[in-house]
PDB file of N, CA and C in Angstrom:
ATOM      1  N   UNK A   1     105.556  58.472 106.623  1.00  0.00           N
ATOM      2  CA  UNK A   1     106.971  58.250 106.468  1.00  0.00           C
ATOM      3  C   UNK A   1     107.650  58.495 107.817  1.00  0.00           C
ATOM      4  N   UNK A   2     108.395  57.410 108.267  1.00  0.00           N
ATOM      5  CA  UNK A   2     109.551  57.616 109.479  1.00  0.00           C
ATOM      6  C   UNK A   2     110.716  58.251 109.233  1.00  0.00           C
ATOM      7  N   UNK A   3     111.305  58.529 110.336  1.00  0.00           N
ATOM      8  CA  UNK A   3     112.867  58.547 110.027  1.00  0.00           C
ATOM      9  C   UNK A   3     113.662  57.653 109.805  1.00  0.00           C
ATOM     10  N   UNK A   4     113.163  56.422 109.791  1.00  0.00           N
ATOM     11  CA  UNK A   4     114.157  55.090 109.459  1.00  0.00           C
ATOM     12  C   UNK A   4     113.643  55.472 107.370  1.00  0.00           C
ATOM     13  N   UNK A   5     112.519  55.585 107.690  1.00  0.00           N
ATOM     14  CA  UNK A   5     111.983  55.843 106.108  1.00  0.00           C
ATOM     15  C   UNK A   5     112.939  56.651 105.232  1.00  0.00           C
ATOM     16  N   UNK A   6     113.116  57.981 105.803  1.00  0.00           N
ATOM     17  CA  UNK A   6     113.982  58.888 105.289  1.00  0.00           C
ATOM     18  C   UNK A   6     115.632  58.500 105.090  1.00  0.00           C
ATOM     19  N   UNK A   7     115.875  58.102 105.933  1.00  0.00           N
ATOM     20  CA  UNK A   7     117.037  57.579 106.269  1.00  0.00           C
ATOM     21  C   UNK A   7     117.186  56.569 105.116  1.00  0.00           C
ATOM     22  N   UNK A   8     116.542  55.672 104.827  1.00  0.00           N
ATOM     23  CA  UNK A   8     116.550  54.610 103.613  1.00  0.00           C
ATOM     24  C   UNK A   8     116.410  55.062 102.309  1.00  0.00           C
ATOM     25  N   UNK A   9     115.444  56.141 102.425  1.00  0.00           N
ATOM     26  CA  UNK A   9     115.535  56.832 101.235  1.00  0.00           C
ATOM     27  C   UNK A   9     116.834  57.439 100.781  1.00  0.00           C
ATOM     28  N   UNK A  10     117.788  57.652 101.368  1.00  0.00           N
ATOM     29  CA  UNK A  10     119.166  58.546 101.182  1.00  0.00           C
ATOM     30  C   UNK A  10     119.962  57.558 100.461  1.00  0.00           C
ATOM     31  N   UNK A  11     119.317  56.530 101.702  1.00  0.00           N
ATOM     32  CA  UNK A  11     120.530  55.294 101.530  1.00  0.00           C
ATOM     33  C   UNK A  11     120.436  54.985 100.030  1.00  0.00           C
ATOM     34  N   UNK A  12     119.590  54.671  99.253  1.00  0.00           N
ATOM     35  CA  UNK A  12     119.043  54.126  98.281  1.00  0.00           C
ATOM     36  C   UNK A  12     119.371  55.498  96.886  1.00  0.00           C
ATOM     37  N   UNK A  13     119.091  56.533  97.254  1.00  0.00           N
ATOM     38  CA  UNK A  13     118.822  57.447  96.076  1.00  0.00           C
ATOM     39  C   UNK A  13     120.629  58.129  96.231  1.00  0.00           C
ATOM     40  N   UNK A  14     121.382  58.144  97.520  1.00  0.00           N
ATOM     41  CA  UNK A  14     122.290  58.710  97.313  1.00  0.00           C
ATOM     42  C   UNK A  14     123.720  58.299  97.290  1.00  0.00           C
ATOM     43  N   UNK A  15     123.119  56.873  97.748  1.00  0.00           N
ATOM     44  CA  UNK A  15     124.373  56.200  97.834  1.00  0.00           C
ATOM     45  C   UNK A  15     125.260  56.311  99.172  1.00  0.00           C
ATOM     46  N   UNK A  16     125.072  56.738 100.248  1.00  0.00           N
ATOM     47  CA  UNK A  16     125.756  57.102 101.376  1.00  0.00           C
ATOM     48  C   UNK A  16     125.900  55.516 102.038  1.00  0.00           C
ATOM     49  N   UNK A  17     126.184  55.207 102.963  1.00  0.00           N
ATOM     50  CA  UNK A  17     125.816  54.125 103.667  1.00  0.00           C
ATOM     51  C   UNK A  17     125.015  54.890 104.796  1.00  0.00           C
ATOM     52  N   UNK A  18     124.269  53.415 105.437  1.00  0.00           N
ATOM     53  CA  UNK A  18     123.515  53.888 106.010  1.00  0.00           C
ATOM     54  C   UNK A  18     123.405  54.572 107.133  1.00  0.00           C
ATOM     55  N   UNK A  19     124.869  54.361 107.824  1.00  0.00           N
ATOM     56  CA  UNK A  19     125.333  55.069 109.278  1.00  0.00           C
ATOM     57  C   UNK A  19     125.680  56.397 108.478  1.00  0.00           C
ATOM     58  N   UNK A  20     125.743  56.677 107.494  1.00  0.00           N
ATOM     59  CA  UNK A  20     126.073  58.102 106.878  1.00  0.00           C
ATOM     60  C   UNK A  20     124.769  59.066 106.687  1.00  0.00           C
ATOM     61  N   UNK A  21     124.001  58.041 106.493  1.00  0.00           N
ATOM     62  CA  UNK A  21     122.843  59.156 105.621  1.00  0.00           C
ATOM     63  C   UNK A  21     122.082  58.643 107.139  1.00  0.00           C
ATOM     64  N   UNK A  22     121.868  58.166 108.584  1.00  0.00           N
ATOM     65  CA  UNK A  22     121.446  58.331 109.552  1.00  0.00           C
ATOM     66  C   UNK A  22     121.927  59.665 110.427  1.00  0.00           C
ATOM     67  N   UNK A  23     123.550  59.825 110.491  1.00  0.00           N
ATOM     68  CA  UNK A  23     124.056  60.776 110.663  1.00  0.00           C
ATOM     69  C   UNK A  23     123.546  61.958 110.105  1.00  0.00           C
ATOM     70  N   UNK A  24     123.495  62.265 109.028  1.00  0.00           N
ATOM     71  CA  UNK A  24     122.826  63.492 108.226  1.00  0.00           C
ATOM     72  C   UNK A  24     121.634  63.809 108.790  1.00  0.00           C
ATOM     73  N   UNK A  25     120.733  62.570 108.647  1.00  0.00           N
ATOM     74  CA  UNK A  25     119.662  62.916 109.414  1.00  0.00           C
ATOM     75  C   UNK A  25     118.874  63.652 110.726  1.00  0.00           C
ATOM     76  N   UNK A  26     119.803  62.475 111.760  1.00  0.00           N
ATOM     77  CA  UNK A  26     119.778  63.118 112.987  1.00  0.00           C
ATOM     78  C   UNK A  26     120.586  64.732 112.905  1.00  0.00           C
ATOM     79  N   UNK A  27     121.244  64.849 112.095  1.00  0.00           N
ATOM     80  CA  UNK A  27     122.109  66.106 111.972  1.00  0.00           C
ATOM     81  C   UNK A  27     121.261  67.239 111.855  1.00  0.00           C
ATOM     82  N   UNK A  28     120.071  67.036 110.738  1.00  0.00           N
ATOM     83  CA  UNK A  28     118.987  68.127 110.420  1.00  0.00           C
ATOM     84  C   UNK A  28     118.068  68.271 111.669  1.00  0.00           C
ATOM     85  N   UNK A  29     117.767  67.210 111.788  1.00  0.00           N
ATOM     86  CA  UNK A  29     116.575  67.576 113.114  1.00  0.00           C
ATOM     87  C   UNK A  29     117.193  68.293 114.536  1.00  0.00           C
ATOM     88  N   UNK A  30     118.292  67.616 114.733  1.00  0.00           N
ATOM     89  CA  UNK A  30     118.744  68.442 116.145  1.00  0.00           C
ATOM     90  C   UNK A  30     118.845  69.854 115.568  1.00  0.00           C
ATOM     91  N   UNK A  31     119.042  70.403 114.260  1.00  0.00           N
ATOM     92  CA  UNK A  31     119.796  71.535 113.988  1.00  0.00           C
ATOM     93  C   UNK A  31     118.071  72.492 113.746  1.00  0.00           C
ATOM     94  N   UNK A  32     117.513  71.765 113.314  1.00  0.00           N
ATOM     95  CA  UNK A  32     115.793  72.129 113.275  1.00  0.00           C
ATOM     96  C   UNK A  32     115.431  72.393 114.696  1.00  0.00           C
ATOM     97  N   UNK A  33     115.714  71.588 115.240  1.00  0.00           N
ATOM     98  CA  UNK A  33     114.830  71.654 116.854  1.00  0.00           C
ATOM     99  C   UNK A  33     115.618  72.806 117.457  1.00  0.00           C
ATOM    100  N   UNK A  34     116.520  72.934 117.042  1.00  0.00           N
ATOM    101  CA  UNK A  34     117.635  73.849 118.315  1.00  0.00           C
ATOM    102  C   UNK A  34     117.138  75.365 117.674  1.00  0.00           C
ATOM    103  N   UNK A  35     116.718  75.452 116.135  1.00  0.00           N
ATOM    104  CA  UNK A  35     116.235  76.839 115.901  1.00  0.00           C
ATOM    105  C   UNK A  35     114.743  76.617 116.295  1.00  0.00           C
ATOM    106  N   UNK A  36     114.278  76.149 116.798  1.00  0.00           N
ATOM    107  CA  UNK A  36     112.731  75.987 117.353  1.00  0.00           C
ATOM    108  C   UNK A  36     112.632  76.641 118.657  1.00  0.00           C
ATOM    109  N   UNK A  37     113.955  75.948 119.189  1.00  0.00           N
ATOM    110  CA  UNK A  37     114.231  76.620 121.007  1.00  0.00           C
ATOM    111  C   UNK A  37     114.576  78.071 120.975  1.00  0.00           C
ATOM    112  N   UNK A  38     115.175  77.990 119.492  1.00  0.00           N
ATOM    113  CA  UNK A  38     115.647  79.465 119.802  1.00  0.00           C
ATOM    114  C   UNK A  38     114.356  80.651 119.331  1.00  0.00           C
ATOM    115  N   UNK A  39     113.418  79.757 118.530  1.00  0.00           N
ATOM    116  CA  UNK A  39     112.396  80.603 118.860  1.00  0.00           C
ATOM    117  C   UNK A  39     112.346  81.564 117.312  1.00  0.00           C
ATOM    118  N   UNK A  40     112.909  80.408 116.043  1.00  0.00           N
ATOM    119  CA  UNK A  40     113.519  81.196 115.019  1.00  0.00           C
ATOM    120  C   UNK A  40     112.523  80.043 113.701  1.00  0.00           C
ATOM    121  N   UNK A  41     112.407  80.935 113.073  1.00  0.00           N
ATOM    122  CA  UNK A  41     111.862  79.869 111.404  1.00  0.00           C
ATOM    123  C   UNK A  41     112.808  79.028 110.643  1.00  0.00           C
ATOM    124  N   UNK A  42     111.999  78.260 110.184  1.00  0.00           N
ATOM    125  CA  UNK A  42     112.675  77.466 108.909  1.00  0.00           C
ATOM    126  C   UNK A  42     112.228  77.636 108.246  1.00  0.00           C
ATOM    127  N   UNK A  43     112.635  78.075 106.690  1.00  0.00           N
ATOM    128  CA  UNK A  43     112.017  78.437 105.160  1.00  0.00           C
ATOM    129  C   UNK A  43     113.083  77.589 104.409  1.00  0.00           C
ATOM    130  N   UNK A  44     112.112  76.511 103.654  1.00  0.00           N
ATOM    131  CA  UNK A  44     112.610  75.615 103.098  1.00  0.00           C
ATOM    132  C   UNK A  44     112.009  76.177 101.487  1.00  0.00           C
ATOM    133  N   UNK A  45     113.119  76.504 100.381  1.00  0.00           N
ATOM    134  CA  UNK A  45     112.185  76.903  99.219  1.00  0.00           C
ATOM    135  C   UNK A  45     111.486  75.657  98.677  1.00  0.00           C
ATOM    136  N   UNK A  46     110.224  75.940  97.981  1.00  0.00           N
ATOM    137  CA  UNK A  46     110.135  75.251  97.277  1.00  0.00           C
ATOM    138  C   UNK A  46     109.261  74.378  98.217  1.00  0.00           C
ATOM    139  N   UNK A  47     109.167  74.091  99.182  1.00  0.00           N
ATOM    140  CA  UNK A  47     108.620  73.450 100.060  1.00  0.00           C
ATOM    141  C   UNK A  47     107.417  73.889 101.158  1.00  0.00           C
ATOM    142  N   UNK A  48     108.066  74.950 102.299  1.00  0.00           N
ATOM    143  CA  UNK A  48     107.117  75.480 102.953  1.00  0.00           C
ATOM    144  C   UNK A  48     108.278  76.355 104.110  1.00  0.00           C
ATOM    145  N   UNK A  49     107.028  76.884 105.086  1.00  0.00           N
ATOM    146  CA  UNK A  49     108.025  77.831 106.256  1.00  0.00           C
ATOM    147  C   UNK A  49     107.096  77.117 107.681  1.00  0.00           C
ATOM    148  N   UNK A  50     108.396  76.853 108.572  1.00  0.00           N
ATOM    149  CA  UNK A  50     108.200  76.215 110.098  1.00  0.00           C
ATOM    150  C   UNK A  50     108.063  77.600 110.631  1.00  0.00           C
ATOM    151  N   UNK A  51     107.264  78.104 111.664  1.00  0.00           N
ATOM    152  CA  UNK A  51     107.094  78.964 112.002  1.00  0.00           C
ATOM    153  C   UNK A  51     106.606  78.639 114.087  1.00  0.00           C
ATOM    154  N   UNK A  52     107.326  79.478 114.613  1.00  0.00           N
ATOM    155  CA  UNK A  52     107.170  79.312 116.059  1.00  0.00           C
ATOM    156  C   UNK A  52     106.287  80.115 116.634  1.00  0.00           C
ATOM    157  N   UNK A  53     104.944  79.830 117.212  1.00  0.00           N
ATOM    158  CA  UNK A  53     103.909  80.707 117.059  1.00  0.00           C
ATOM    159  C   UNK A  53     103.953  80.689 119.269  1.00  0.00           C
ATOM    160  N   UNK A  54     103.813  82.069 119.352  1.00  0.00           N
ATOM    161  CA  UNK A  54     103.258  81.834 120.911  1.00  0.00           C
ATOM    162  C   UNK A  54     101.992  82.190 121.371  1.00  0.00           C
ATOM    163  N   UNK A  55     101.526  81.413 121.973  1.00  0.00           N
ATOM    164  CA  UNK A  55      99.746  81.531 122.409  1.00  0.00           C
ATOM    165  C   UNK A  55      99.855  81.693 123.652  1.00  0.00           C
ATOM    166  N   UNK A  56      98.863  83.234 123.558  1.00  0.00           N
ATOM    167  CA  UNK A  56      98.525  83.459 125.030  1.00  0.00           C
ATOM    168  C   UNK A  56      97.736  82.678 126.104  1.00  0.00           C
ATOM    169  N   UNK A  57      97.801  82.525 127.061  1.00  0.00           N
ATOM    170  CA  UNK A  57      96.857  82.179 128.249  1.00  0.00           C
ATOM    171  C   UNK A  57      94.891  82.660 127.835  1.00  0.00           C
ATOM    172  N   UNK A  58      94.689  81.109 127.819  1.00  0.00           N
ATOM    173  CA  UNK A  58      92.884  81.234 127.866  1.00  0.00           C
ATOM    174  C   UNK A  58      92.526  80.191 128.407  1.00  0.00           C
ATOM    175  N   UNK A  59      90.729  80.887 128.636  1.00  0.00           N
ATOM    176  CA  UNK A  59      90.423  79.472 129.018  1.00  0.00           C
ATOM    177  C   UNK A  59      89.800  78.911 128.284  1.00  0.00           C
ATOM    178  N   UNK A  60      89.613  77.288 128.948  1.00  0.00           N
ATOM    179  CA  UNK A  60      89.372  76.578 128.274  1.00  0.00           C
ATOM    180  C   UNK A  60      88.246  75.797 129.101  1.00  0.00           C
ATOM    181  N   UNK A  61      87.898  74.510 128.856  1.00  0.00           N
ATOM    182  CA  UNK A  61      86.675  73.808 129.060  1.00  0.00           C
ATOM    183  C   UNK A  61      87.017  72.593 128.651  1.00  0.00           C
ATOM    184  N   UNK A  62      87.332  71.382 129.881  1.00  0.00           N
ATOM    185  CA  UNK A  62      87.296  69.978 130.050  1.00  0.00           C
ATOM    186  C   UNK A  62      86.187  69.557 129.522  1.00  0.00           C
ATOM    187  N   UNK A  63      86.684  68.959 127.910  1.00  0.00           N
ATOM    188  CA  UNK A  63      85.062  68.356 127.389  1.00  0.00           C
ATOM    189  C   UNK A  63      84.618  67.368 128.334  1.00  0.00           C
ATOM    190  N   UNK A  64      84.956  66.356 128.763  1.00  0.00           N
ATOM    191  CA  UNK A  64      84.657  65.196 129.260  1.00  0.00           C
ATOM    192  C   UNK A  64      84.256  65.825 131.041  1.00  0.00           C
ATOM    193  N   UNK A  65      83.994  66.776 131.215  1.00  0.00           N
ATOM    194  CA  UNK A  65      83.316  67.098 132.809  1.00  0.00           C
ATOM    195  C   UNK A  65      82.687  68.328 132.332  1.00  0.00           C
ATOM    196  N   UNK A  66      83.348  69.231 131.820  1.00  0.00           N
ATOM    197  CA  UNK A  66      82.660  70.512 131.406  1.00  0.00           C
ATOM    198  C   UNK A  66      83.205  71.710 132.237  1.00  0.00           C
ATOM    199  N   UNK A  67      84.043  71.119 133.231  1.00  0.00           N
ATOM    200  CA  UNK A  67      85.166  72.309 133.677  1.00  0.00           C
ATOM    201  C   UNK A  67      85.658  73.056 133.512  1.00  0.00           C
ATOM    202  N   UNK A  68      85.770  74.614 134.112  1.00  0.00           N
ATOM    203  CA  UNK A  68      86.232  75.592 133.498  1.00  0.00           C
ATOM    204  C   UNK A  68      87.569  75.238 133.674  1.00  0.00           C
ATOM    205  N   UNK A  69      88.632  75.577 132.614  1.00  0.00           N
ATOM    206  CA  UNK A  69      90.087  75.747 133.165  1.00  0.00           C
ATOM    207  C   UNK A  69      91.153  76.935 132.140  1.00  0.00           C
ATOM    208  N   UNK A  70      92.102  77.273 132.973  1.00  0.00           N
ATOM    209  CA  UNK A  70      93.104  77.782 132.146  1.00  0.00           C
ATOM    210  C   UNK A  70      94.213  77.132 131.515  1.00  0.00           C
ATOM    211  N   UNK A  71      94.368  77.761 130.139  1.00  0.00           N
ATOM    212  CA  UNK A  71      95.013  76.761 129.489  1.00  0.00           C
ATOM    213  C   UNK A  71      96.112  77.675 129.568  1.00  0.00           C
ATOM    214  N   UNK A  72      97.372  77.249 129.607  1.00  0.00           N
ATOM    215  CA  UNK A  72      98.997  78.033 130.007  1.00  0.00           C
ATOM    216  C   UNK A  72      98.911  78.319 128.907  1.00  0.00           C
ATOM    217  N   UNK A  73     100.153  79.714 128.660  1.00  0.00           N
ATOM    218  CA  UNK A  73     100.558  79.782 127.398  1.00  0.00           C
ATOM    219  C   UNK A  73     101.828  79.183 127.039  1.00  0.00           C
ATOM    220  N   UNK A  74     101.863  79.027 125.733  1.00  0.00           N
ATOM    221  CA  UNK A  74     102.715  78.214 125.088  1.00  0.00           C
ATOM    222  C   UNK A  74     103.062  77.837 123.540  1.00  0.00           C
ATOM    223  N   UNK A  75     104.414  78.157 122.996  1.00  0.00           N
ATOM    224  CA  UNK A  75     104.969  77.892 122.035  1.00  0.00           C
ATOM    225  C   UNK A  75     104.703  76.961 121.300  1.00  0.00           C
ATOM    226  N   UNK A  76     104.080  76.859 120.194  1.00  0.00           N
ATOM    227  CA  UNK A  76     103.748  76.332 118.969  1.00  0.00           C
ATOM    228  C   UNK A  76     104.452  76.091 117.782  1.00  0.00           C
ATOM    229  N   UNK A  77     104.434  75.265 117.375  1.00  0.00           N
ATOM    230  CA  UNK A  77     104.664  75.073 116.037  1.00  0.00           C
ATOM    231  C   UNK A  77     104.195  75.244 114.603  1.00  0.00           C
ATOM    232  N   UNK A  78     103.708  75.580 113.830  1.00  0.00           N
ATOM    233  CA  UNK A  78     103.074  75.973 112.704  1.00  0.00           C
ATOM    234  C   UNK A  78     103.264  75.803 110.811  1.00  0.00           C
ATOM    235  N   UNK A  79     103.326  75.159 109.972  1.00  0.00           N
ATOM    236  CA  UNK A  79     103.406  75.175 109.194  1.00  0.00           C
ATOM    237  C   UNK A  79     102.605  75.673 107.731  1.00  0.00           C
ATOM    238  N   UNK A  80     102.987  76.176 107.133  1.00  0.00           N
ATOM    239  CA  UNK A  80     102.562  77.257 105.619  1.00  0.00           C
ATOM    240  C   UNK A  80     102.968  76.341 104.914  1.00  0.00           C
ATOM    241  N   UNK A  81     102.557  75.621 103.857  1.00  0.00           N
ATOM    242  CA  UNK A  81     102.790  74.928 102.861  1.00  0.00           C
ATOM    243  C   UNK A  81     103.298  76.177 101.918  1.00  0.00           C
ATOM    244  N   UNK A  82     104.690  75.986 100.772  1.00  0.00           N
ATOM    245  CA  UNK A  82     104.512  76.910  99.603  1.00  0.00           C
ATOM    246  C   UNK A  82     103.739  76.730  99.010  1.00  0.00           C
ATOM    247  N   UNK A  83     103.794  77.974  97.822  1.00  0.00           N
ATOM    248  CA  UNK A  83     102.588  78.204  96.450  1.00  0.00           C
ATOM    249  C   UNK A  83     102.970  77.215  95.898  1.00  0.00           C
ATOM    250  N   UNK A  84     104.605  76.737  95.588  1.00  0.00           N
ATOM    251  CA  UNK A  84     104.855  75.973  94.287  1.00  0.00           C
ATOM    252  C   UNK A  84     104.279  74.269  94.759  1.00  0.00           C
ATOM    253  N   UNK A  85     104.625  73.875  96.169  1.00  0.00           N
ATOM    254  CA  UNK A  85     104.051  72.544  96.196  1.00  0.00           C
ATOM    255  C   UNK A  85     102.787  72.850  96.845  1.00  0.00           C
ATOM    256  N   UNK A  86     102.086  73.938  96.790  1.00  0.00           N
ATOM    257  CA  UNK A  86     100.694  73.911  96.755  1.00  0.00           C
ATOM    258  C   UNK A  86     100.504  73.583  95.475  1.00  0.00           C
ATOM    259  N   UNK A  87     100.634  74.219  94.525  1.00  0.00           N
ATOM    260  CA  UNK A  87     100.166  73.535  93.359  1.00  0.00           C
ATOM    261  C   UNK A  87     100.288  72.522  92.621  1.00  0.00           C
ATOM    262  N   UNK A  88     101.665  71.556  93.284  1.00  0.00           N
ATOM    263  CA  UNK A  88     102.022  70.263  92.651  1.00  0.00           C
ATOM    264  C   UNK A  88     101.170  69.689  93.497  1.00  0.00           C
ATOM    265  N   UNK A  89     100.327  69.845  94.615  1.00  0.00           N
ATOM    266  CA  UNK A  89      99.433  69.309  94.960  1.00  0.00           C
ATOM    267  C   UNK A  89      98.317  68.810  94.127  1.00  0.00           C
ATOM    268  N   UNK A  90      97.621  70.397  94.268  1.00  0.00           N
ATOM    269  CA  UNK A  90      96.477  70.415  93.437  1.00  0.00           C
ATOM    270  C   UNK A  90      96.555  69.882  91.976  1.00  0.00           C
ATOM    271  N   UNK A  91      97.732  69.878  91.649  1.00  0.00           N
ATOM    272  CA  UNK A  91      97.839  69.071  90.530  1.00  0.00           C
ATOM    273  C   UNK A  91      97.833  67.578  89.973  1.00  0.00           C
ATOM    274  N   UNK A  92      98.157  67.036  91.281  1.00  0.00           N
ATOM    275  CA  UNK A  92      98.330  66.006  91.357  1.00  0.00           C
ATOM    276  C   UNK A  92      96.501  65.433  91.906  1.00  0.00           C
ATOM    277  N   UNK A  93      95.514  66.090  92.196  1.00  0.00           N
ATOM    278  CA  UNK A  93      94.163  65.706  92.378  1.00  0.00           C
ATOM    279  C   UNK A  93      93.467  65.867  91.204  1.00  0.00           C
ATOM    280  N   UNK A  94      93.848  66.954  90.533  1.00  0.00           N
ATOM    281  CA  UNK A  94      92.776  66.578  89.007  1.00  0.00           C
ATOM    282  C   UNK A  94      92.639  65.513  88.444  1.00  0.00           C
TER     283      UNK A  94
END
């Protein structure tokens, strides 16, 4: 699914027009990304938790030569699925 995807989906289920429910859109993600910079979670119920993970400095190894190297450290992203749509998962595979 895209963001034109999502965006259509609004359009369709909520009735907005579509420069409305694009607006909304872009509205969540800048507002998502800007608590990312700040280095903060998102806990969506019912859904899952965005989590900003920082990784230390290691090394690492250029598969394609076999080179030793250091890998910088750096801020991550991370996601936890919830229990409840863990289990509308698993439910949905039986």
């Amino acid at each position: 699914m895209t963001k034109a995807d999502i965006v259509d989906t609004i359009f369709e289920k909520v009735g907005l027009s579509k420069k409305e429910a694009q607006d909304i859109v872009e509205n969540l993600f800048d507002t998502m990304k800007q608590t990312f910079v700040e280095g903060e979670s998102i806990k969506i119920s019912g859904f899952g938790t965005f989590n900003v993970r920082k990784k230390l400095a290691r090394r690492g190894r250029n598969p394609k030569t076999g080179q030793d190297l250091e890998i910088t450290p750096r801020r991550v992203i991370t996601f936890r699925v919830s229990n409840q749509l863990k289990k509308e998962l698993e439910r949905l595979d039986a």
